[in-house]
C-alpha atoms as a PDB file:
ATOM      1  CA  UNK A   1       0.000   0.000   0.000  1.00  0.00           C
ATOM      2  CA  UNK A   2       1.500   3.683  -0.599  1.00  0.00           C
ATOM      3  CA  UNK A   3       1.626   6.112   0.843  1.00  0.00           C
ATOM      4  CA  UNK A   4      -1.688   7.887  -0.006  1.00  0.00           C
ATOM      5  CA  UNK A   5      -3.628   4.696  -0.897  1.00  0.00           C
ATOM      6  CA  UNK A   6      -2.623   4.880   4.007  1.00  0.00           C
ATOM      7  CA  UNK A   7      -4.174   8.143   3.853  1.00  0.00           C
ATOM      8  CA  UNK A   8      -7.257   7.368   2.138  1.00  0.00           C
ATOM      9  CA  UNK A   9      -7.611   4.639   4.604  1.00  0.00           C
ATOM     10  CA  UNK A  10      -7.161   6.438   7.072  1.00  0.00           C
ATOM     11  CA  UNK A  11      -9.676   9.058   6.108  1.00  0.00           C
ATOM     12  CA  UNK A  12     -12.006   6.262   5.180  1.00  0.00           C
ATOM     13  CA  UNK A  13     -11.846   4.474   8.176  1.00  0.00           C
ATOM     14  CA  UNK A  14     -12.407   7.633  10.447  1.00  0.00           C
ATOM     15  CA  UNK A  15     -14.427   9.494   8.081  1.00  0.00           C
ATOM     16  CA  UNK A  16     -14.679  13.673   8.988  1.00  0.00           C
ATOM     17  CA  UNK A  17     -16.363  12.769  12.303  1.00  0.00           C
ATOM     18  CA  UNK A  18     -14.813  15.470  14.173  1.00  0.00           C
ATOM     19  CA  UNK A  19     -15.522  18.309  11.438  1.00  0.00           C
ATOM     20  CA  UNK A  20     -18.559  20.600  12.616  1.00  0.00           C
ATOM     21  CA  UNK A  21     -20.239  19.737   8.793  1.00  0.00           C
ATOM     22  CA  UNK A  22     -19.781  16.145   8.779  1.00  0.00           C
ATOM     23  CA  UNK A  23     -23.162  14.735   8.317  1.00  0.00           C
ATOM     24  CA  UNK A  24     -22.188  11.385  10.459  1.00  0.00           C
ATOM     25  CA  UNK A  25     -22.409  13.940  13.113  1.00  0.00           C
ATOM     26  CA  UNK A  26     -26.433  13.688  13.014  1.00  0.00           C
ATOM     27  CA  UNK A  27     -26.618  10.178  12.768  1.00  0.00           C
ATOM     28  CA  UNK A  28     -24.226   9.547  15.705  1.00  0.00           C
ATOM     29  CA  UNK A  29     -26.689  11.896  17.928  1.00  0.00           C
ATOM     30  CA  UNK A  30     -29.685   9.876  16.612  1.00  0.00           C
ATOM     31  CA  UNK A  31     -28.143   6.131  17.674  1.00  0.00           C
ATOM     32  CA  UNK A  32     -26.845   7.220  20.668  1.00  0.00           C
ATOM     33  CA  UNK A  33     -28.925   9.733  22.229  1.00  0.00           C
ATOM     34  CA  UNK A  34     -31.391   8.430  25.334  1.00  0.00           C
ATOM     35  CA  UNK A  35     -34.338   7.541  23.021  1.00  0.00           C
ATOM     36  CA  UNK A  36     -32.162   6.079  20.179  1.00  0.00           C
ATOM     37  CA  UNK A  37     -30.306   3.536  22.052  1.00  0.00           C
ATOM     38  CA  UNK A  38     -33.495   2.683  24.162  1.00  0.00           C
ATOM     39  CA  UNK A  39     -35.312   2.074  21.018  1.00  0.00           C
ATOM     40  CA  UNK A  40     -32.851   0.227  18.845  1.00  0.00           C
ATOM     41  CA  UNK A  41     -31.999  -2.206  21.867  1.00  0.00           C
ATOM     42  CA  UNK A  42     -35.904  -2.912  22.125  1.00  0.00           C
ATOM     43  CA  UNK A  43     -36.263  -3.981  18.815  1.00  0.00           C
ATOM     44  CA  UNK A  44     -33.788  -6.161  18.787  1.00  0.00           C
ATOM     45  CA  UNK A  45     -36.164  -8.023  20.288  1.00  0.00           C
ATOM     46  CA  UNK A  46     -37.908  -8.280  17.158  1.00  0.00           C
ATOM     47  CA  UNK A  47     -41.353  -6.590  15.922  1.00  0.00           C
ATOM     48  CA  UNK A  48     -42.803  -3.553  17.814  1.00  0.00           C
ATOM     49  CA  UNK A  49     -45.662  -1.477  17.520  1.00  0.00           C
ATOM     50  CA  UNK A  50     -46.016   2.267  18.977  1.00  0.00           C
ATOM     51  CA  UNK A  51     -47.419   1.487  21.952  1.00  0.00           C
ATOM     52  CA  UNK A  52     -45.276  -1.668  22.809  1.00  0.00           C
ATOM     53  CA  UNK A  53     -42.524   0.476  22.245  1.00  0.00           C
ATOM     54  CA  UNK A  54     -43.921   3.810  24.567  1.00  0.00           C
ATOM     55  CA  UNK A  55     -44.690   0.218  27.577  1.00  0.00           C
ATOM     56  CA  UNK A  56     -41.176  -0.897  26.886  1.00  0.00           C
ATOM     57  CA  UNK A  57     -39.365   2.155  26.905  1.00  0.00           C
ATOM     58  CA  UNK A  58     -40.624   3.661  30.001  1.00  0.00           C
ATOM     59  CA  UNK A  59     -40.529   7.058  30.526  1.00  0.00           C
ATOM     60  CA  UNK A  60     -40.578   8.120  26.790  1.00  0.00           C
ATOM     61  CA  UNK A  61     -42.933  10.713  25.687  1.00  0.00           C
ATOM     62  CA  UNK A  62     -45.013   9.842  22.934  1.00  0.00           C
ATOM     63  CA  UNK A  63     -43.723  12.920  21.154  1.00  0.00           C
ATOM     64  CA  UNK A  64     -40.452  11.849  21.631  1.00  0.00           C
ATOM     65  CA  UNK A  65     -40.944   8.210  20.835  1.00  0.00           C
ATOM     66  CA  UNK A  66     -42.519   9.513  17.334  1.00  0.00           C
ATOM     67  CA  UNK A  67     -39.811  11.747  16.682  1.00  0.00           C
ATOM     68  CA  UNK A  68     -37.044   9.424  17.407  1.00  0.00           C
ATOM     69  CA  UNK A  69     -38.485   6.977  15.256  1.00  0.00           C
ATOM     70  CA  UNK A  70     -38.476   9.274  12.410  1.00  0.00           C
ATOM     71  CA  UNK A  71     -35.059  10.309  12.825  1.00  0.00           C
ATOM     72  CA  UNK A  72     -34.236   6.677  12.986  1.00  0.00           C
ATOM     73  CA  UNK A  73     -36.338   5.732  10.031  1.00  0.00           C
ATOM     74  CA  UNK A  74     -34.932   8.760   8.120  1.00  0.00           C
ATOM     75  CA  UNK A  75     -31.735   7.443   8.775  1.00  0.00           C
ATOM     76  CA  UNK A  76     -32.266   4.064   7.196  1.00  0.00           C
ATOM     77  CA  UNK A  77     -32.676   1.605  10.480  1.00  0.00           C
ATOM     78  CA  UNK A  78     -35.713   1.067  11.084  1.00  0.00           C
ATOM     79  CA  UNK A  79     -38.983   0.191   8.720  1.00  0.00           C
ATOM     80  CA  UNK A  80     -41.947   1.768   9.773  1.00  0.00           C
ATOM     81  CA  UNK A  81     -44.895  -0.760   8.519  1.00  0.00           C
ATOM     82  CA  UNK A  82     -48.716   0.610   7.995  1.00  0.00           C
ATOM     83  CA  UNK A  83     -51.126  -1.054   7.902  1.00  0.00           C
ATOM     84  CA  UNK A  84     -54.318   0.140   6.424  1.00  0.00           C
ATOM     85  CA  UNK A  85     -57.106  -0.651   9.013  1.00  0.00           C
ATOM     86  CA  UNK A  86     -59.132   1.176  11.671  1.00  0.00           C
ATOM     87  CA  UNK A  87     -57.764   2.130  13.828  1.00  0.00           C
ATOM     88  CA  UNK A  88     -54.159   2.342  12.366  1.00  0.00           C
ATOM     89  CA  UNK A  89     -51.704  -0.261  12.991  1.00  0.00           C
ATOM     90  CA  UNK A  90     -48.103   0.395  12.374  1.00  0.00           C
ATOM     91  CA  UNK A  91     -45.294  -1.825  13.134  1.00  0.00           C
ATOM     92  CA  UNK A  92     -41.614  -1.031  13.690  1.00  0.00           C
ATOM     93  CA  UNK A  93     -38.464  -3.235  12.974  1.00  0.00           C
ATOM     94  CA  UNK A  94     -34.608  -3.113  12.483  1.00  0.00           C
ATOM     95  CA  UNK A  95     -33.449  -2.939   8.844  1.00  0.00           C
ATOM     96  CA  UNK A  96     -30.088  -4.991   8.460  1.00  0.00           C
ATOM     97  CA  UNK A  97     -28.293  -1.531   8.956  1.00  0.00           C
ATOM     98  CA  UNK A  98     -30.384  -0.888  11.971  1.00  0.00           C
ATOM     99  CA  UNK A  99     -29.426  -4.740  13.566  1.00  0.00           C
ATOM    100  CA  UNK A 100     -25.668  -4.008  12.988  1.00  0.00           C
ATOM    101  CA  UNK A 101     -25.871  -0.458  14.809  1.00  0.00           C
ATOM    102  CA  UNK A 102     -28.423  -2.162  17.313  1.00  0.00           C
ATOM    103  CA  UNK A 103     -25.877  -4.697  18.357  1.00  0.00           C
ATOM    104  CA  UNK A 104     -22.647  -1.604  19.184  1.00  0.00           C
ATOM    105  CA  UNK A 105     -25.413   0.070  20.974  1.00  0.00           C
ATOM    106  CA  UNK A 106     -26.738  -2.953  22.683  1.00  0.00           C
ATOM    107  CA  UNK A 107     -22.819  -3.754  23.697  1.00  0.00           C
ATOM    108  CA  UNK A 108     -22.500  -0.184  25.122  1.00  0.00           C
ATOM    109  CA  UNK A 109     -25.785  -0.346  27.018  1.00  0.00           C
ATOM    110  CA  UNK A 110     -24.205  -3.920  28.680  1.00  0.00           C
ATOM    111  CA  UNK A 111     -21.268  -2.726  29.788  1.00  0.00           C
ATOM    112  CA  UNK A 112     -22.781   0.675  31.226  1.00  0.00           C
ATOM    113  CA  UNK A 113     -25.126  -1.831  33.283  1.00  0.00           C
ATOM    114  CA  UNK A 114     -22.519  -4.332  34.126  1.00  0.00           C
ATOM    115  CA  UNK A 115     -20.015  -1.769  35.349  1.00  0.00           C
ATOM    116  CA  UNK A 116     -22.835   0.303  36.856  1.00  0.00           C
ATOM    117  CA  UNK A 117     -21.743  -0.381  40.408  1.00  0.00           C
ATOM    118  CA  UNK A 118     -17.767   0.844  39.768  1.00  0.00           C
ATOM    119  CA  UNK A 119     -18.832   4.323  37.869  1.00  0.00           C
ATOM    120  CA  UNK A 120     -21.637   4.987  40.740  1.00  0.00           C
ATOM    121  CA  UNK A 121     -18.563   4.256  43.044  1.00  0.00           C
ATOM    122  CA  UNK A 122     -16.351   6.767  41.035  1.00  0.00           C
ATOM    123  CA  UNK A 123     -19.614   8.899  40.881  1.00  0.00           C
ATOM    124  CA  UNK A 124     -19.276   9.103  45.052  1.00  0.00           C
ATOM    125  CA  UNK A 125     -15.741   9.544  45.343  1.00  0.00           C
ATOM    126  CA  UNK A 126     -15.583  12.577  42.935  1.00  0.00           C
ATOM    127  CA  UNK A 127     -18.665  13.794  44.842  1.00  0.00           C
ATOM    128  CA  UNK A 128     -16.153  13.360  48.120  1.00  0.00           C
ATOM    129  CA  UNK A 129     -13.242  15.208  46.298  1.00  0.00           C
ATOM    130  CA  UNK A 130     -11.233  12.087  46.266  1.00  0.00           C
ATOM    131  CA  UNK A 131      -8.810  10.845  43.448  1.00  0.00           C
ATOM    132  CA  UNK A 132     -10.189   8.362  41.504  1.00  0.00           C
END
């Protein structure tokens, strides 16, 4: 590989994240903000609709839930299902690109919970002005 064939890599592999412009920027806040992650971890458990999803992600508005979904629909990981019947039945699932970014998430989410006990810990000691 030469020398710029590296750089491309590179630039590839990173992509312009860290510019202000770069429109992964969007995306990133959509998977990993509160809602997102909540959402895309659900329906990993397969097939949801609206309501399953508010019961299942407590504490979500149902403005936010809708919004969320959009974004995450907009963003090409989740199908959003109608069906046409009274009263309206819509189902949400993962889209293969959603189940790929549904499993980092999920793997973040684990480890948060699993090493819950050590960063509340840390949490306390800060708190107490001690080193950590």
């Amino acid at each position: 590989m030469n020398s710029s064939e590296a750089t491309l890599a590179a630039q590839m592999g990173r992509g312009e994240l860290f510019a202000e412009a770069c429109p992964s920027r969007d995306v990133l806040r959509h998977v990993t903000s509160r809602w997102g992650v909540l959402i895309l971890v659900a329906l990993l458990g397969g097939t949801h609709r609206f309501a399953d999803l508010r019961r299942k992600v407590n504490g979500v508005s149902e403005k936010m839930l809708a919004q969320t979904l959009q974004l995450l629909e907009g963003d090409g990981l989740l199908l959003r299902v109608a069906y046409p019947v009274v009263p309206p039945h819509v189902e949400y699932s993962l889209t293969p690109l959603g189940l790929e970014v549904a499993g980092k998430v999920e793997a973040l989410a684990d480890w948060i919970e699993i090493n819950l006990p050590r960063i509340q810990q840390a949490q306390r000691e800060i708190a107490a002005g001690l080193p950590v």
